[in-house]
C-alpha atoms as a PDB file:
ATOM      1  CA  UNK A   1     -16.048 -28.520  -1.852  1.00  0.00           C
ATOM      2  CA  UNK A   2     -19.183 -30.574  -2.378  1.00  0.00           C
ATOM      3  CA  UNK A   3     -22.570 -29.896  -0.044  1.00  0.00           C
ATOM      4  CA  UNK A   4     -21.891 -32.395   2.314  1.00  0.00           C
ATOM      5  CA  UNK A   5     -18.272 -31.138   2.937  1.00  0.00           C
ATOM      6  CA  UNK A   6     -19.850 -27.655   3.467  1.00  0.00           C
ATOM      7  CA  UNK A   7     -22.183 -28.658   6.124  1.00  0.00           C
ATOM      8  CA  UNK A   8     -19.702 -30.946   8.302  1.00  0.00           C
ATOM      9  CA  UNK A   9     -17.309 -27.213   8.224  1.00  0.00           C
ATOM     10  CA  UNK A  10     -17.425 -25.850  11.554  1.00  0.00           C
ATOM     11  CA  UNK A  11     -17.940 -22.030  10.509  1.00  0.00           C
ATOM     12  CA  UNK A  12     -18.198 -20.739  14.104  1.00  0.00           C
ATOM     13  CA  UNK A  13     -14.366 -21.296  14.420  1.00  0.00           C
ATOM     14  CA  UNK A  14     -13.708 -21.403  10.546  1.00  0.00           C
ATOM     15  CA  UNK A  15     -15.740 -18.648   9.074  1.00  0.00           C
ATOM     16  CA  UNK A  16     -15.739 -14.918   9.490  1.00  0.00           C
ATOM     17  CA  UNK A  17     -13.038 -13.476  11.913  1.00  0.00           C
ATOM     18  CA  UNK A  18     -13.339  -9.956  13.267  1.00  0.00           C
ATOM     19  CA  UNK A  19     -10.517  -7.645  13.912  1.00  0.00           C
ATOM     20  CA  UNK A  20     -10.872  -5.655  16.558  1.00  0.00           C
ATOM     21  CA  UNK A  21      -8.796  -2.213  15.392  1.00  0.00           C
ATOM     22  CA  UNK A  22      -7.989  -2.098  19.325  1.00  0.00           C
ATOM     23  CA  UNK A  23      -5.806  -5.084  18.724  1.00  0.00           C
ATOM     24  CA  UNK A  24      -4.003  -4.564  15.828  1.00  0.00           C
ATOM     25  CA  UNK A  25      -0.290  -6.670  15.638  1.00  0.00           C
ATOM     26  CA  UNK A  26       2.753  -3.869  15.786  1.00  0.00           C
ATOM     27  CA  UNK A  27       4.919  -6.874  16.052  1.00  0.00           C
ATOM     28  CA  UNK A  28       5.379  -6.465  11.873  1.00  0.00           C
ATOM     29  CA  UNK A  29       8.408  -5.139  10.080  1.00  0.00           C
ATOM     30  CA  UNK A  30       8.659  -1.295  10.835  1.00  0.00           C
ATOM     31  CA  UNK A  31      10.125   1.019   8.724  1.00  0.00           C
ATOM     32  CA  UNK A  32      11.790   4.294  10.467  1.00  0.00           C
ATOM     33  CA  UNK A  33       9.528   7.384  10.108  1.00  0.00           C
ATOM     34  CA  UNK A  34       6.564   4.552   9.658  1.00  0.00           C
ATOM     35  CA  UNK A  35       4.213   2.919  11.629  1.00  0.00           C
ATOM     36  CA  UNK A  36       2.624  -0.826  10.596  1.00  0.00           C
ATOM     37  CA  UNK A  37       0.039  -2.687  12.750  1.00  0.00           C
ATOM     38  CA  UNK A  38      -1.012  -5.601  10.956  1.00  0.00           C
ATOM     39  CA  UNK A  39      -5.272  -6.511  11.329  1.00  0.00           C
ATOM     40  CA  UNK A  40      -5.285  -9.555   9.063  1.00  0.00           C
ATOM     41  CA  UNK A  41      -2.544 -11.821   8.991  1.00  0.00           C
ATOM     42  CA  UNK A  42      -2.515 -16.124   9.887  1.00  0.00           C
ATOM     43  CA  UNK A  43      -1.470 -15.143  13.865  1.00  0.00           C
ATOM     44  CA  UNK A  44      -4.593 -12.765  13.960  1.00  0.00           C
ATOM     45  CA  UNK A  45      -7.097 -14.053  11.298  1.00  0.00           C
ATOM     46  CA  UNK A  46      -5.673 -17.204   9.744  1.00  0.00           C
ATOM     47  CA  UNK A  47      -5.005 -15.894   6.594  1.00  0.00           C
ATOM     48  CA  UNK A  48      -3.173 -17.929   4.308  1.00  0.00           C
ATOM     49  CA  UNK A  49      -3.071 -15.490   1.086  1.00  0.00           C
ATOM     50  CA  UNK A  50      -3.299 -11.944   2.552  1.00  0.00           C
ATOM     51  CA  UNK A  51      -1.686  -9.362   4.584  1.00  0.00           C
ATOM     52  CA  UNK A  52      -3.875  -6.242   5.814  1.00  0.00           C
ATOM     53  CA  UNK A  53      -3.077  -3.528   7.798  1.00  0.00           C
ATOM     54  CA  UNK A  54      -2.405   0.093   9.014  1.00  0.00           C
ATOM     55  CA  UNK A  55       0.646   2.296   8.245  1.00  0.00           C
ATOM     56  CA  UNK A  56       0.901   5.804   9.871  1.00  0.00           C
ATOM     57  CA  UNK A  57       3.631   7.734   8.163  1.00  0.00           C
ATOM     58  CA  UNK A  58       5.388  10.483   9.918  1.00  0.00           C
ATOM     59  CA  UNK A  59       5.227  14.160   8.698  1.00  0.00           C
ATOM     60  CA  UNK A  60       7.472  14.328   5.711  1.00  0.00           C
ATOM     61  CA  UNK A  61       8.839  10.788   6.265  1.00  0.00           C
ATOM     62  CA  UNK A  62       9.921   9.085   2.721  1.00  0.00           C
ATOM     63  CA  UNK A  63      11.435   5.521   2.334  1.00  0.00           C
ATOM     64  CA  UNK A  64      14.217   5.061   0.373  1.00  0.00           C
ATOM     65  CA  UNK A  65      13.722   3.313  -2.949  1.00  0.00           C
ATOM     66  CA  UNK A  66      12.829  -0.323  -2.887  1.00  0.00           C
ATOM     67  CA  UNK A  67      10.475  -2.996  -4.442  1.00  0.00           C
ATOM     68  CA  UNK A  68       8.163  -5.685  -2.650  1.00  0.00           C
ATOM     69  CA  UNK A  69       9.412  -8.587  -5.066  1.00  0.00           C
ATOM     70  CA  UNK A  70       6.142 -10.610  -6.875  1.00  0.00           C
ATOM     71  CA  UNK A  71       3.751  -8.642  -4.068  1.00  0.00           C
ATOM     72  CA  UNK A  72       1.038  -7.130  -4.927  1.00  0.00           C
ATOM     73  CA  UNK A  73       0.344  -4.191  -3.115  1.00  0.00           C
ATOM     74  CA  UNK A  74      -2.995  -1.947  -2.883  1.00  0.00           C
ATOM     75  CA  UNK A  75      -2.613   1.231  -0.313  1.00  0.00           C
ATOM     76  CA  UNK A  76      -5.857   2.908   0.460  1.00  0.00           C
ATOM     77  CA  UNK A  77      -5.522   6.884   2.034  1.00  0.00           C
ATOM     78  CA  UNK A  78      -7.287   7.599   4.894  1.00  0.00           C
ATOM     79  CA  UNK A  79      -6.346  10.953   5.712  1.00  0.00           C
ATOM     80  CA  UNK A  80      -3.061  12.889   4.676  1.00  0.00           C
ATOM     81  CA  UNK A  81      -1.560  13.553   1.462  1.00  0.00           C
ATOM     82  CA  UNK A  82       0.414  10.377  -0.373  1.00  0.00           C
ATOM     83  CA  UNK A  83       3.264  11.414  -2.493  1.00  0.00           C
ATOM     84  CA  UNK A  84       4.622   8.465  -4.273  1.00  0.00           C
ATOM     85  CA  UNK A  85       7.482   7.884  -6.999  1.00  0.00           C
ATOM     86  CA  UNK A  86       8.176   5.402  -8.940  1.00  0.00           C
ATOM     87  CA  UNK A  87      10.340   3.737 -12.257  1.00  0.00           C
ATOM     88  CA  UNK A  88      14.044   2.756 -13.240  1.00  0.00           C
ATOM     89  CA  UNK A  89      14.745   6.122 -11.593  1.00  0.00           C
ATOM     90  CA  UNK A  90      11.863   7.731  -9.326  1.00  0.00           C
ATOM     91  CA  UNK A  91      11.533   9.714 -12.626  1.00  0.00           C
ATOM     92  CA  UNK A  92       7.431   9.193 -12.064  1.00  0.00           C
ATOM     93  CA  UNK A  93       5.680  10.746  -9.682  1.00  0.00           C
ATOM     94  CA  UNK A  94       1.983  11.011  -8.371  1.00  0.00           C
ATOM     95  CA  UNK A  95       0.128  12.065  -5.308  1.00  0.00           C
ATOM     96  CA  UNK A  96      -3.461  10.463  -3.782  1.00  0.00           C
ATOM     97  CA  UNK A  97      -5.375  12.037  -1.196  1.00  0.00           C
ATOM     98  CA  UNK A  98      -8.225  10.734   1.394  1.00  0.00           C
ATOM     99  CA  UNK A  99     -10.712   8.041  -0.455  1.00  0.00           C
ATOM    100  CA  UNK A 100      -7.949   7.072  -3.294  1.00  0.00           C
ATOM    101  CA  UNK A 101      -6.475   4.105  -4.169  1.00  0.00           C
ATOM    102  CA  UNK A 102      -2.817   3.178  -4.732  1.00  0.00           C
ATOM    103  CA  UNK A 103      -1.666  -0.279  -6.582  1.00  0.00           C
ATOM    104  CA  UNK A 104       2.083  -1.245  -6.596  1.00  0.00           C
ATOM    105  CA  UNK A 105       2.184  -3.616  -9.038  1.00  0.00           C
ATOM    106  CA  UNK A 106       5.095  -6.670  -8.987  1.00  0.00           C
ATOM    107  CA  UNK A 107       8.951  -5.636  -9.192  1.00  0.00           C
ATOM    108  CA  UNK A 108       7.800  -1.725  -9.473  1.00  0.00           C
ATOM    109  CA  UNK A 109      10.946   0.583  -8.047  1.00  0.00           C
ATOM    110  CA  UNK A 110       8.903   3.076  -5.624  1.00  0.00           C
ATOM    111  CA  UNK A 111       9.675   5.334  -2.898  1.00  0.00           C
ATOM    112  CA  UNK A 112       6.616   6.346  -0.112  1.00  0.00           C
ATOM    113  CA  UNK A 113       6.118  10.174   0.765  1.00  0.00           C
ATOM    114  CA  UNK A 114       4.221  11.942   3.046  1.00  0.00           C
ATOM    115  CA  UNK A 115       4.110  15.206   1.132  1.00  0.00           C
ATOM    116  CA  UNK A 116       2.833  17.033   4.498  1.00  0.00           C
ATOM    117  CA  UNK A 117       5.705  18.569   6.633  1.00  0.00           C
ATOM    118  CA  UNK A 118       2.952  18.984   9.478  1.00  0.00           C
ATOM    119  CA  UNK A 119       0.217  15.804   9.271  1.00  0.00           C
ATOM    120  CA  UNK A 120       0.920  11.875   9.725  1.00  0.00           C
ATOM    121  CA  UNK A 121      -0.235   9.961   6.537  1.00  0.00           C
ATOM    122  CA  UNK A 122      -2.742   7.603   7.609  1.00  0.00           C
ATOM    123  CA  UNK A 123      -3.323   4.601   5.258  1.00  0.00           C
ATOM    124  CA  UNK A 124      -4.689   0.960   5.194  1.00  0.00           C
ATOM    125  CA  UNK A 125      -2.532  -1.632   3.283  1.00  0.00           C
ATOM    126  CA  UNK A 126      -3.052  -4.600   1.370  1.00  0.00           C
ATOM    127  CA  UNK A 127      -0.926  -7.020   0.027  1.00  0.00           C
ATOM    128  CA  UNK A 128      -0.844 -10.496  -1.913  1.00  0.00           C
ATOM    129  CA  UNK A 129       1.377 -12.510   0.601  1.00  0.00           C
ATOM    130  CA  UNK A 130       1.822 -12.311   4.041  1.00  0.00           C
ATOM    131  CA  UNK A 131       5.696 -12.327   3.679  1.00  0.00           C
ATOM    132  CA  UNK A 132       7.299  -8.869   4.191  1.00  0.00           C
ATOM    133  CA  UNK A 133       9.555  -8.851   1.153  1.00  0.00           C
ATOM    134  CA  UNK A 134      11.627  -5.429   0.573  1.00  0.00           C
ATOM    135  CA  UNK A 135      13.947  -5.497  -1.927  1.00  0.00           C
ATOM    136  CA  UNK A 136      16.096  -1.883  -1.446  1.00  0.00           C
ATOM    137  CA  UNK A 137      17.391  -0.746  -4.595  1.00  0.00           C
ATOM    138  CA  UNK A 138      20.468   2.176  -4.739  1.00  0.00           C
ATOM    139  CA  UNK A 139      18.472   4.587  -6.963  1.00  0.00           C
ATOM    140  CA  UNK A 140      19.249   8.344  -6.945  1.00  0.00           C
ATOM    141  CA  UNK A 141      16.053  10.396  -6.827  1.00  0.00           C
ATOM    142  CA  UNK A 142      15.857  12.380  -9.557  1.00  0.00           C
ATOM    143  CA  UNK A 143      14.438  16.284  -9.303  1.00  0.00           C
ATOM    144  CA  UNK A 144      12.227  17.387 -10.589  1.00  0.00           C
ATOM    145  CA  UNK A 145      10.013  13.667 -11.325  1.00  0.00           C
ATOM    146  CA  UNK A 146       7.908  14.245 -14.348  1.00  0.00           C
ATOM    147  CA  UNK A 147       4.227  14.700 -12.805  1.00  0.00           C
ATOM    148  CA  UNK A 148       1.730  12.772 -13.554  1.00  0.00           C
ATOM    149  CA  UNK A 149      -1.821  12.155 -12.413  1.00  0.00           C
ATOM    150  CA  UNK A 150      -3.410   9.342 -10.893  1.00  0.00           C
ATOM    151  CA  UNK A 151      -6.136   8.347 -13.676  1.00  0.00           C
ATOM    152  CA  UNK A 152      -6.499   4.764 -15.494  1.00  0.00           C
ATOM    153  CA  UNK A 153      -6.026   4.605 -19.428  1.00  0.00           C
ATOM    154  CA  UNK A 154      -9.663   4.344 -19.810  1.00  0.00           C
ATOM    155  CA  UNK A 155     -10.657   7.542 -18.371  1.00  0.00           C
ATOM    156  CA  UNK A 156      -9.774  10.423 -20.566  1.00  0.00           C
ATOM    157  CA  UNK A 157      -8.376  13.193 -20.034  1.00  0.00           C
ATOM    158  CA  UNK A 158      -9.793  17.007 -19.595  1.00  0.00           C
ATOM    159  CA  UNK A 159      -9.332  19.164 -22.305  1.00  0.00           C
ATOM    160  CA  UNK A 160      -7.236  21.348 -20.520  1.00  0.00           C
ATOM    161  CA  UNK A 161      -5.363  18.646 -19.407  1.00  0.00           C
ATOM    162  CA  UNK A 162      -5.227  16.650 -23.433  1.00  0.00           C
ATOM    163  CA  UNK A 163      -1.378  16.375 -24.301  1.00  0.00           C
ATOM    164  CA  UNK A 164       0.396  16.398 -21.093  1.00  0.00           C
ATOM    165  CA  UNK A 165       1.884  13.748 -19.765  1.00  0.00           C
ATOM    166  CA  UNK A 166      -0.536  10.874 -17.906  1.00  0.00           C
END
């Protein structure tokens, strides 16, 4: 977009948007034991890449195993405890607490956990596409998932931690 294309955009109606989290969308694909709202979507925002939102998971809700397609999905934790699993079987497992960061990359089999049998998980999601693709896969969960912790490669780990499984 050249200079002159920039200044004949009318960026009071085509620029920023603001969300308001008092009206948040709940008319978004809900998944028993979960809550969605959606905050940025084409209806509320005009969004044409992104999907952003609140989930509110009950106390010790879990979905069954599924995948979300080519979506990319990013699930930040607000408050609560995140229990996730993942792989060919669930054999993976992880949990994330307030102020981490969850990515579900493309085609990944996971399940969603609130590991609290008292608190709602409450969490802000992001994904790549604004279509709700769930893909539900007939995987038995196998006990007990090897744990693992959520760390990148690059980040090594502790000494006392060197040799188990990341």
């Amino acid at each position: 977009m050249g200079s002159e294309d920039m200044a004949s955009e009318n960026w009071q109606t085509n620029g920023v948007r603001v969300v308001s989290g008092e009206h948040l969308d709940t008319n978004t694909p809900q998944t028993r034991g979960m809550s969605r709202a959606a905050a940025i979507n084409f209806a509320t925002a005009g969004a044409q890449k992104l999907w952003a939102g609140t989930v509110s998971i009950h106390p010790s809700a879990k979905t069954g195993a599924h995948h979300h397609g080519e979506l990319e999905s990013v699930i930040y934790i607000i408050s609560g405890r995140a229990r996730m699993r993942w792989g060919e079987t669930l054999e993976y497992v992880a949990e994330a607490g307030p102020g981490d960061f969850i990515f579900v990359p493309p085609f990944v089999p996971h399940q969603e956990i609130n590991a609290s049998d008292d608190e709602p998980l409450e969490c802000l999601l992001v994904r790549s596409d604004q279509e709700a693709v769930v893909v539900n896969l007939d995987i038995p969960v196998v006990e007990p998932p090897e744990k693992l912790r959520w760390i990148d490669p690059i980040h090594a780990a502790s000494s006392s931690e060197s040799g188990k499984a990341m």
